[in-house]
N, C-alpha and C. Protein backbone atom coordinates (compact mmCIF):
# COMPACT_ATOMS: atom_id res chain seq x y z
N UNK A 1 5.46 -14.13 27.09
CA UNK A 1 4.03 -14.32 27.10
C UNK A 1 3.30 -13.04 26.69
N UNK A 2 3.80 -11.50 27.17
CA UNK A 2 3.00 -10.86 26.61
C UNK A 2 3.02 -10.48 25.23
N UNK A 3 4.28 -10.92 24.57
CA UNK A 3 4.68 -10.65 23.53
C UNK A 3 4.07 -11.47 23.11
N UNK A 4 3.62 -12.95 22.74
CA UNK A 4 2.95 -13.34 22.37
C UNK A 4 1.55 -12.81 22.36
N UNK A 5 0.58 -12.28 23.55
CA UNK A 5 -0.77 -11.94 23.81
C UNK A 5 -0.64 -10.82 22.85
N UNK A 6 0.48 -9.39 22.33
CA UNK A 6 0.36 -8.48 22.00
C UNK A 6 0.31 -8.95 20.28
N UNK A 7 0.68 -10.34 20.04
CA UNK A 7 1.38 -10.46 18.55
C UNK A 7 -0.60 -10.59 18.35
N UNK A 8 -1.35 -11.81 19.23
CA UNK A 8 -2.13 -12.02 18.63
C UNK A 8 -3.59 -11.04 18.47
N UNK A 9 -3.43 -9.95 19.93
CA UNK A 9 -3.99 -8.92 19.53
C UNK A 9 -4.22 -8.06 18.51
N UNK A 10 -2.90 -7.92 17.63
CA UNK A 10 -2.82 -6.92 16.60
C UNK A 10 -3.31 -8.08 15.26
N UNK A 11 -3.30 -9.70 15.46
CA UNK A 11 -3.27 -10.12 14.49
C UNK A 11 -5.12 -9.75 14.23
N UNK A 12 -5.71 -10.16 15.50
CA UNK A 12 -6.99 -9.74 15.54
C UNK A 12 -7.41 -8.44 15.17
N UNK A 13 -6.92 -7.32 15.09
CA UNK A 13 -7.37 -6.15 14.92
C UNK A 13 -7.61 -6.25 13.11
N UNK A 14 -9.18 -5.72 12.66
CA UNK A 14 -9.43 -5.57 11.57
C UNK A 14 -8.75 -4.84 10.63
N UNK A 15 -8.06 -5.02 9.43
CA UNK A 15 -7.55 -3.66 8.39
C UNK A 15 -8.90 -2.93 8.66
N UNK A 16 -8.21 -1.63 7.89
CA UNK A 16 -8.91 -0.22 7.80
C UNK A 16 -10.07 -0.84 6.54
N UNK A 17 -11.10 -0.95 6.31
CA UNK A 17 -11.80 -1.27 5.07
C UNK A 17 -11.20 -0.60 3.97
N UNK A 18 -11.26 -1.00 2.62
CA UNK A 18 -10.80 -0.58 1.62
C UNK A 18 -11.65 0.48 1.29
N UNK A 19 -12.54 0.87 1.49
CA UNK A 19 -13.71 1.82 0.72
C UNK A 19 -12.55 3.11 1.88
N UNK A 20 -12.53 3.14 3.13
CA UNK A 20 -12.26 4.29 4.18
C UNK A 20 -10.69 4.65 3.66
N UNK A 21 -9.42 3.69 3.34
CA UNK A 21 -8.86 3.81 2.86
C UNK A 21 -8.63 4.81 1.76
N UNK A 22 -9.08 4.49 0.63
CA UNK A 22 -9.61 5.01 -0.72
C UNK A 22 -9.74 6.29 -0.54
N UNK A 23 -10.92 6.22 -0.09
CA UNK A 23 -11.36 8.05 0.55
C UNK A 23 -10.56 9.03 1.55
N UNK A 24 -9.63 8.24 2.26
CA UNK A 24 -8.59 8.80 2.53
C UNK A 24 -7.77 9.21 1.88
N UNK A 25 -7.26 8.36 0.82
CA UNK A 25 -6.12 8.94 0.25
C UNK A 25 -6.60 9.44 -0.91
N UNK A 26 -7.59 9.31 -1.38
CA UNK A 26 -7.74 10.50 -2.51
C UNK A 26 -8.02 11.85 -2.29
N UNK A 27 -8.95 11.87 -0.74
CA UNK A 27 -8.82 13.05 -0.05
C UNK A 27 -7.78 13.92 0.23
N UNK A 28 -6.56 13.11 0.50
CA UNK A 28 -5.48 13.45 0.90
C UNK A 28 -4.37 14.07 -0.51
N UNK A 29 -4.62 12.96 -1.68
CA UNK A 29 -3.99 13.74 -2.66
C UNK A 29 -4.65 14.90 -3.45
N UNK A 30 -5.81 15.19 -3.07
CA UNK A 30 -6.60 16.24 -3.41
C UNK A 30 -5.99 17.97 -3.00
N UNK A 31 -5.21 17.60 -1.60
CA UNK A 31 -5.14 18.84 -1.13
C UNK A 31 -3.38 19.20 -1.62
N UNK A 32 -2.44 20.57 -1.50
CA UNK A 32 -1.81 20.71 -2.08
C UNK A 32 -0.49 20.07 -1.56
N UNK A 33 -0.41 19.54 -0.20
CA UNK A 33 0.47 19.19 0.11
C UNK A 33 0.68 17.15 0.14
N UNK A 34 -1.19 16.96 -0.80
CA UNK A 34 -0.84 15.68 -0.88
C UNK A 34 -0.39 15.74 -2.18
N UNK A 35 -0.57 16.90 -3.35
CA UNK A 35 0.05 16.72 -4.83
C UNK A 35 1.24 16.78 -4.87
N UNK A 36 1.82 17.32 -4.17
CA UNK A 36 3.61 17.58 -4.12
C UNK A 36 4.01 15.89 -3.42
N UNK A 37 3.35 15.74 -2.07
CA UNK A 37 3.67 14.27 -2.17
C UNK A 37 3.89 12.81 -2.81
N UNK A 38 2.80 13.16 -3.46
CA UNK A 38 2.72 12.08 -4.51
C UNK A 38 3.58 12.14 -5.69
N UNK A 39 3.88 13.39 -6.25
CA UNK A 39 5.20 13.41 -6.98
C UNK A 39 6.13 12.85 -6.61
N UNK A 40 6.49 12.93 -5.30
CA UNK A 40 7.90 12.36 -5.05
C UNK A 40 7.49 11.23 -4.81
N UNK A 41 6.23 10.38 -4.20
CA UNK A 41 6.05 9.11 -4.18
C UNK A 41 6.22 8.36 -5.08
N UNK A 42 5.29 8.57 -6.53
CA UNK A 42 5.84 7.69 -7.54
C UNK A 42 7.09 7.70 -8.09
N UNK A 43 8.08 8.85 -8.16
CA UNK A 43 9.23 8.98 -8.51
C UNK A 43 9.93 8.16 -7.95
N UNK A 44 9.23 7.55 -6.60
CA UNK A 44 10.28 6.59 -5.81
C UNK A 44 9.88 5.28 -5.77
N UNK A 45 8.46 4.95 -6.45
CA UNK A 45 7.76 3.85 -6.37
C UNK A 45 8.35 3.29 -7.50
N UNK A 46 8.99 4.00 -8.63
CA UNK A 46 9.32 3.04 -10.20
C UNK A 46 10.37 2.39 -9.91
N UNK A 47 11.14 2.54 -8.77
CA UNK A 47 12.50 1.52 -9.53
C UNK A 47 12.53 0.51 -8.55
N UNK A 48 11.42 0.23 -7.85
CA UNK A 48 10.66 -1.13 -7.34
C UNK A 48 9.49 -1.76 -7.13
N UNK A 49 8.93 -1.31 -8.21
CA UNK A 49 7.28 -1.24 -8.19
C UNK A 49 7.15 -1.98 -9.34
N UNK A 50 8.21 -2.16 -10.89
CA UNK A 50 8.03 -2.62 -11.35
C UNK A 50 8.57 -4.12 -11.87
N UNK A 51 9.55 -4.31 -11.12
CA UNK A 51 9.96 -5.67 -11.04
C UNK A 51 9.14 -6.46 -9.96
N UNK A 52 8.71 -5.84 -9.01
CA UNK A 52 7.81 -6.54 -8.14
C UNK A 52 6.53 -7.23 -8.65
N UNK A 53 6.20 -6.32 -9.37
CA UNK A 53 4.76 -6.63 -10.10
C UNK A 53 4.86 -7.98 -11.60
N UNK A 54 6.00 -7.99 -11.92
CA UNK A 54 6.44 -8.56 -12.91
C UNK A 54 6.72 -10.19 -12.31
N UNK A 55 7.58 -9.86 -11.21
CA UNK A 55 8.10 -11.28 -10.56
C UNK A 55 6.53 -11.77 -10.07
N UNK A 56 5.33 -11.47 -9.36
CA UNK A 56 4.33 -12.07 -9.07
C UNK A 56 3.64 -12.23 -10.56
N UNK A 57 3.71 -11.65 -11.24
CA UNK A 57 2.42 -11.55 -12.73
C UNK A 57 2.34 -12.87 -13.42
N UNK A 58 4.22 -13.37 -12.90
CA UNK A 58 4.71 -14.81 -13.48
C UNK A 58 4.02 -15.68 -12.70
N UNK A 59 3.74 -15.82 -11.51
CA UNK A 59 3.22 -16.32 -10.49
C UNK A 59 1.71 -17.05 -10.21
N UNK A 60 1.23 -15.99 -10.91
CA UNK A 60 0.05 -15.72 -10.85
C UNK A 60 -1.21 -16.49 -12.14
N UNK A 61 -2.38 -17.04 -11.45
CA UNK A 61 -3.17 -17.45 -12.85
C UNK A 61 -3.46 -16.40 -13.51
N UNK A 62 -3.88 -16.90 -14.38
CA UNK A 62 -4.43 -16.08 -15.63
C UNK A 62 -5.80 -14.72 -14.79
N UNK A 63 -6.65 -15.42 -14.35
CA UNK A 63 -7.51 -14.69 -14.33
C UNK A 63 -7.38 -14.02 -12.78
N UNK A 64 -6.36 -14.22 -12.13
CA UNK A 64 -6.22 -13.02 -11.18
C UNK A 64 -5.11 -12.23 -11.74
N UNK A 65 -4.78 -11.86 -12.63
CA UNK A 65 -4.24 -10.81 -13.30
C UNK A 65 -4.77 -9.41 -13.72
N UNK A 66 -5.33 -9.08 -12.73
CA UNK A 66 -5.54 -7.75 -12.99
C UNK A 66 -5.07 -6.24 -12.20
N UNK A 67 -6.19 -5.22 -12.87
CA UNK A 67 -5.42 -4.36 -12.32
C UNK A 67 -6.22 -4.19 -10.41
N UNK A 68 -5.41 -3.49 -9.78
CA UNK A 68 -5.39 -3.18 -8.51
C UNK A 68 -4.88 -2.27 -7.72
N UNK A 69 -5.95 -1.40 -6.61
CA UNK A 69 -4.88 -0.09 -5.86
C UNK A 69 -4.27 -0.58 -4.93
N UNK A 70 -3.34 0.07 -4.56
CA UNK A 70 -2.63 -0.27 -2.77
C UNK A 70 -2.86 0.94 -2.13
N UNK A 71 -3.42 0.73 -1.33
CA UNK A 71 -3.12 1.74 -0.11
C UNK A 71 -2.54 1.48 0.94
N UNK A 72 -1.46 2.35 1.03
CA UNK A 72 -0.69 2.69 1.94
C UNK A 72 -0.91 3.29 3.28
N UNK A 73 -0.78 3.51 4.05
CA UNK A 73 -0.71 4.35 5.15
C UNK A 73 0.77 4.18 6.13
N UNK A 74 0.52 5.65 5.56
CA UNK A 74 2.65 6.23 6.04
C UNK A 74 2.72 6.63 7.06
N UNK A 75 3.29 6.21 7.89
CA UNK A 75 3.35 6.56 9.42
C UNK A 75 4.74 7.92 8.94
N UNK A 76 4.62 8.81 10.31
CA UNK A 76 5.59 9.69 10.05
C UNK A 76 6.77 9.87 9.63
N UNK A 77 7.34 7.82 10.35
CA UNK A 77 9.11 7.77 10.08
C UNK A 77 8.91 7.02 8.51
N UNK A 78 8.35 7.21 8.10
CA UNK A 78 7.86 6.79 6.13
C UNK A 78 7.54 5.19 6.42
N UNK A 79 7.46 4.66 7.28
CA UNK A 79 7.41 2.79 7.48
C UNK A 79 5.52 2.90 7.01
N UNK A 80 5.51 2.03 6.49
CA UNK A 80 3.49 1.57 6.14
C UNK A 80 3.44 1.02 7.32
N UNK A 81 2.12 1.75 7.80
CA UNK A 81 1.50 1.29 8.65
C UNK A 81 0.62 0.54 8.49
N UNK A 82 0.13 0.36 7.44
CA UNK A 82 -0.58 -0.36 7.15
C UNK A 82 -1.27 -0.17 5.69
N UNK A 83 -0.95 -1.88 5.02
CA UNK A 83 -1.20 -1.87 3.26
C UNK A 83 -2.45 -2.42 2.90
N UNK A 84 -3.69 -2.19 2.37
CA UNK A 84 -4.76 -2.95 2.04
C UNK A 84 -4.91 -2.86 0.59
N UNK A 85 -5.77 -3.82 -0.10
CA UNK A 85 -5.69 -3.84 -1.80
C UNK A 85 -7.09 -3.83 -1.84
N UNK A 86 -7.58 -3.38 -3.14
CA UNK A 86 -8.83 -3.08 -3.58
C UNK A 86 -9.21 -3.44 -5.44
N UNK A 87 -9.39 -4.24 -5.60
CA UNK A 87 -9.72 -5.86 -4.71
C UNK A 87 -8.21 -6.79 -4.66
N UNK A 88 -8.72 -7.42 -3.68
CA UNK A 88 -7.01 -8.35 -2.95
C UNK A 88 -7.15 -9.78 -3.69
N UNK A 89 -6.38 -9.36 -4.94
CA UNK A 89 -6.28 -10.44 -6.00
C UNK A 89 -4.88 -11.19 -5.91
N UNK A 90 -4.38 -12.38 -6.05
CA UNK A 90 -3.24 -13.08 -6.63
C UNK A 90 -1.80 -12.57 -6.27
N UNK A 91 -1.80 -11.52 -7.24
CA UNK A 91 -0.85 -10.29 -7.51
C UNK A 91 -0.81 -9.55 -6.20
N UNK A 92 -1.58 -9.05 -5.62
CA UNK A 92 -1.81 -8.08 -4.68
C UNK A 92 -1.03 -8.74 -3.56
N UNK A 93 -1.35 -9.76 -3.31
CA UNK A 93 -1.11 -10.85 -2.26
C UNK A 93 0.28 -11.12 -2.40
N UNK A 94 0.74 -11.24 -3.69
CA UNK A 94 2.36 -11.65 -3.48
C UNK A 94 3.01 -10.41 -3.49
N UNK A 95 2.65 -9.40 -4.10
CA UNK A 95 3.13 -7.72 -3.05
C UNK A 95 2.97 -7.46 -2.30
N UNK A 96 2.24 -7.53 -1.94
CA UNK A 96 2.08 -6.93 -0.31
C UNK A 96 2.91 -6.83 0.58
N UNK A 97 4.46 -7.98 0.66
CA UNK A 97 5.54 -7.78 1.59
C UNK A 97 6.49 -6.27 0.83
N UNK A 98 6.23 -6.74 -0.55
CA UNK A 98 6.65 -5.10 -1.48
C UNK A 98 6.42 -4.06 -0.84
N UNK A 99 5.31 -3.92 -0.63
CA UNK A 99 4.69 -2.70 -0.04
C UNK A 99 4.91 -2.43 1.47
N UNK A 100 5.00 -3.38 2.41
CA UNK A 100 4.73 -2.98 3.78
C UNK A 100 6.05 -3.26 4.10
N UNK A 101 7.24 -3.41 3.69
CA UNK A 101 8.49 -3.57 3.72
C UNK A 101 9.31 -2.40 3.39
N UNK A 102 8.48 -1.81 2.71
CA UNK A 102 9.30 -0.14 2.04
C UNK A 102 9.15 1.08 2.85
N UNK A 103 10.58 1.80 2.78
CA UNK A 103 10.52 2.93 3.45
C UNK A 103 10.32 4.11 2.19
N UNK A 104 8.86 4.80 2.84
CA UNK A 104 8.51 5.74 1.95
C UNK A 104 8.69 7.27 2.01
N UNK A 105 8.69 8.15 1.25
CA UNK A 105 9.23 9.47 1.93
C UNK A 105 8.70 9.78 2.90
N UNK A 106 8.59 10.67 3.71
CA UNK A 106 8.24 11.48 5.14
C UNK A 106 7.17 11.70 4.43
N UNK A 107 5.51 11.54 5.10
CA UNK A 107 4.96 12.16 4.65
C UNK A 107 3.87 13.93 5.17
N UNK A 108 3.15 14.39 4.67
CA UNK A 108 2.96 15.51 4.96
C UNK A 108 3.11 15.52 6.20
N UNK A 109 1.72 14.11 6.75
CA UNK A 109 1.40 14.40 7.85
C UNK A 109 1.00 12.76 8.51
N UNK A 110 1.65 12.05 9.68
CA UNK A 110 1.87 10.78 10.61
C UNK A 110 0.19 10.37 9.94
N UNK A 111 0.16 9.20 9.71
CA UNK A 111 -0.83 8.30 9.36
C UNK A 111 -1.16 8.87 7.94
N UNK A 112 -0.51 9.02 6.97
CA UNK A 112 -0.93 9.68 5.82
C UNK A 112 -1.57 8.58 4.46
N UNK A 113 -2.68 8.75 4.03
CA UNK A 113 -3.29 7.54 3.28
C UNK A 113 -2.51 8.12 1.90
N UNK A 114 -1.99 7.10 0.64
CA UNK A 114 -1.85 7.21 -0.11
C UNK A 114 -2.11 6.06 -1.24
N UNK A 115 -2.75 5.94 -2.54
CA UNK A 115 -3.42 5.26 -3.28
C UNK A 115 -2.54 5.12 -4.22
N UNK A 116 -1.93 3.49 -5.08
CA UNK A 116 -0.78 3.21 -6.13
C UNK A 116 -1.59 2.58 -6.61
N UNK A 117 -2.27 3.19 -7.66
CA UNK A 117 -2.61 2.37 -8.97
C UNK A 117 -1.88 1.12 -9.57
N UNK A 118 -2.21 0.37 -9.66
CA UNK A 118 -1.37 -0.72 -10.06
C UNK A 118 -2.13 -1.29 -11.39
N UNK A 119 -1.78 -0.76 -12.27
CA UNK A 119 -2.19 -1.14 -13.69
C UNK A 119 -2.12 -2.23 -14.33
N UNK A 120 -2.53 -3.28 -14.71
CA UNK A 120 -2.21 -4.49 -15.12
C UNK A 120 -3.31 -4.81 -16.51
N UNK A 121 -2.37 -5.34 -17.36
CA UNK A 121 -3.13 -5.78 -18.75
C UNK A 121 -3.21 -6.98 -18.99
């Protein structure tokens, strides 16, 4: 029972807004220990970032095909703490287990925001 009361608590708890997000993590890759991060982030984001995006693109109508950020937030042991999209299109939606399923490097620092361009043509 409380496990249930605790599941639906957290289901209730609002995401972080996308705008606070954003400004987090660009804040964050601004400073020098978020530029070194992010190097190694995307280095680790390509060799599943792009079949992911490919397997939903098939998925997906025409006109939610576009492009979109993810933000991340990296808890210390690299698990997402939590993924929001800006704007939460089609695509976004069928990644999203992509994203909050992945273990990401350690980052600088416990709750760390980070922003993945997700380019789409």
């Amino acid at each position: 029972m409380l496990i249930a009361a605790l599941a639906l608590l957290f289901a209730l708890v609002p995401a972080t807004p996308v705008e606070v997000a954003r400004n987090e993590a660009e804040s964050n890759a601004k400073s020098p220990a978020g530029k070194r991060y992010e190097g190694v982030m995307v280095s680790r984001l390509e060799e599943w970032l792009r079949p992911a995006v490919e397997r939903c693109v098939k998925k997906a109508a025409k006109e939610e095909i576009i492009s979109f950020d993810a933000l991340v937030r990296v808890g210390e042991d690299g698990k997402a703490e939590e993924v929001v999209f800006g704007p939460e299109t089609e695509v976004a939606r069928c990644i999203a287990p992509d994203f909050r399923d992945r273990t990401y490097p350690h980052p600088p620092k416990p709750s760390w925001w980070v922003k993945v361009e997700v380019r789409l043509q």
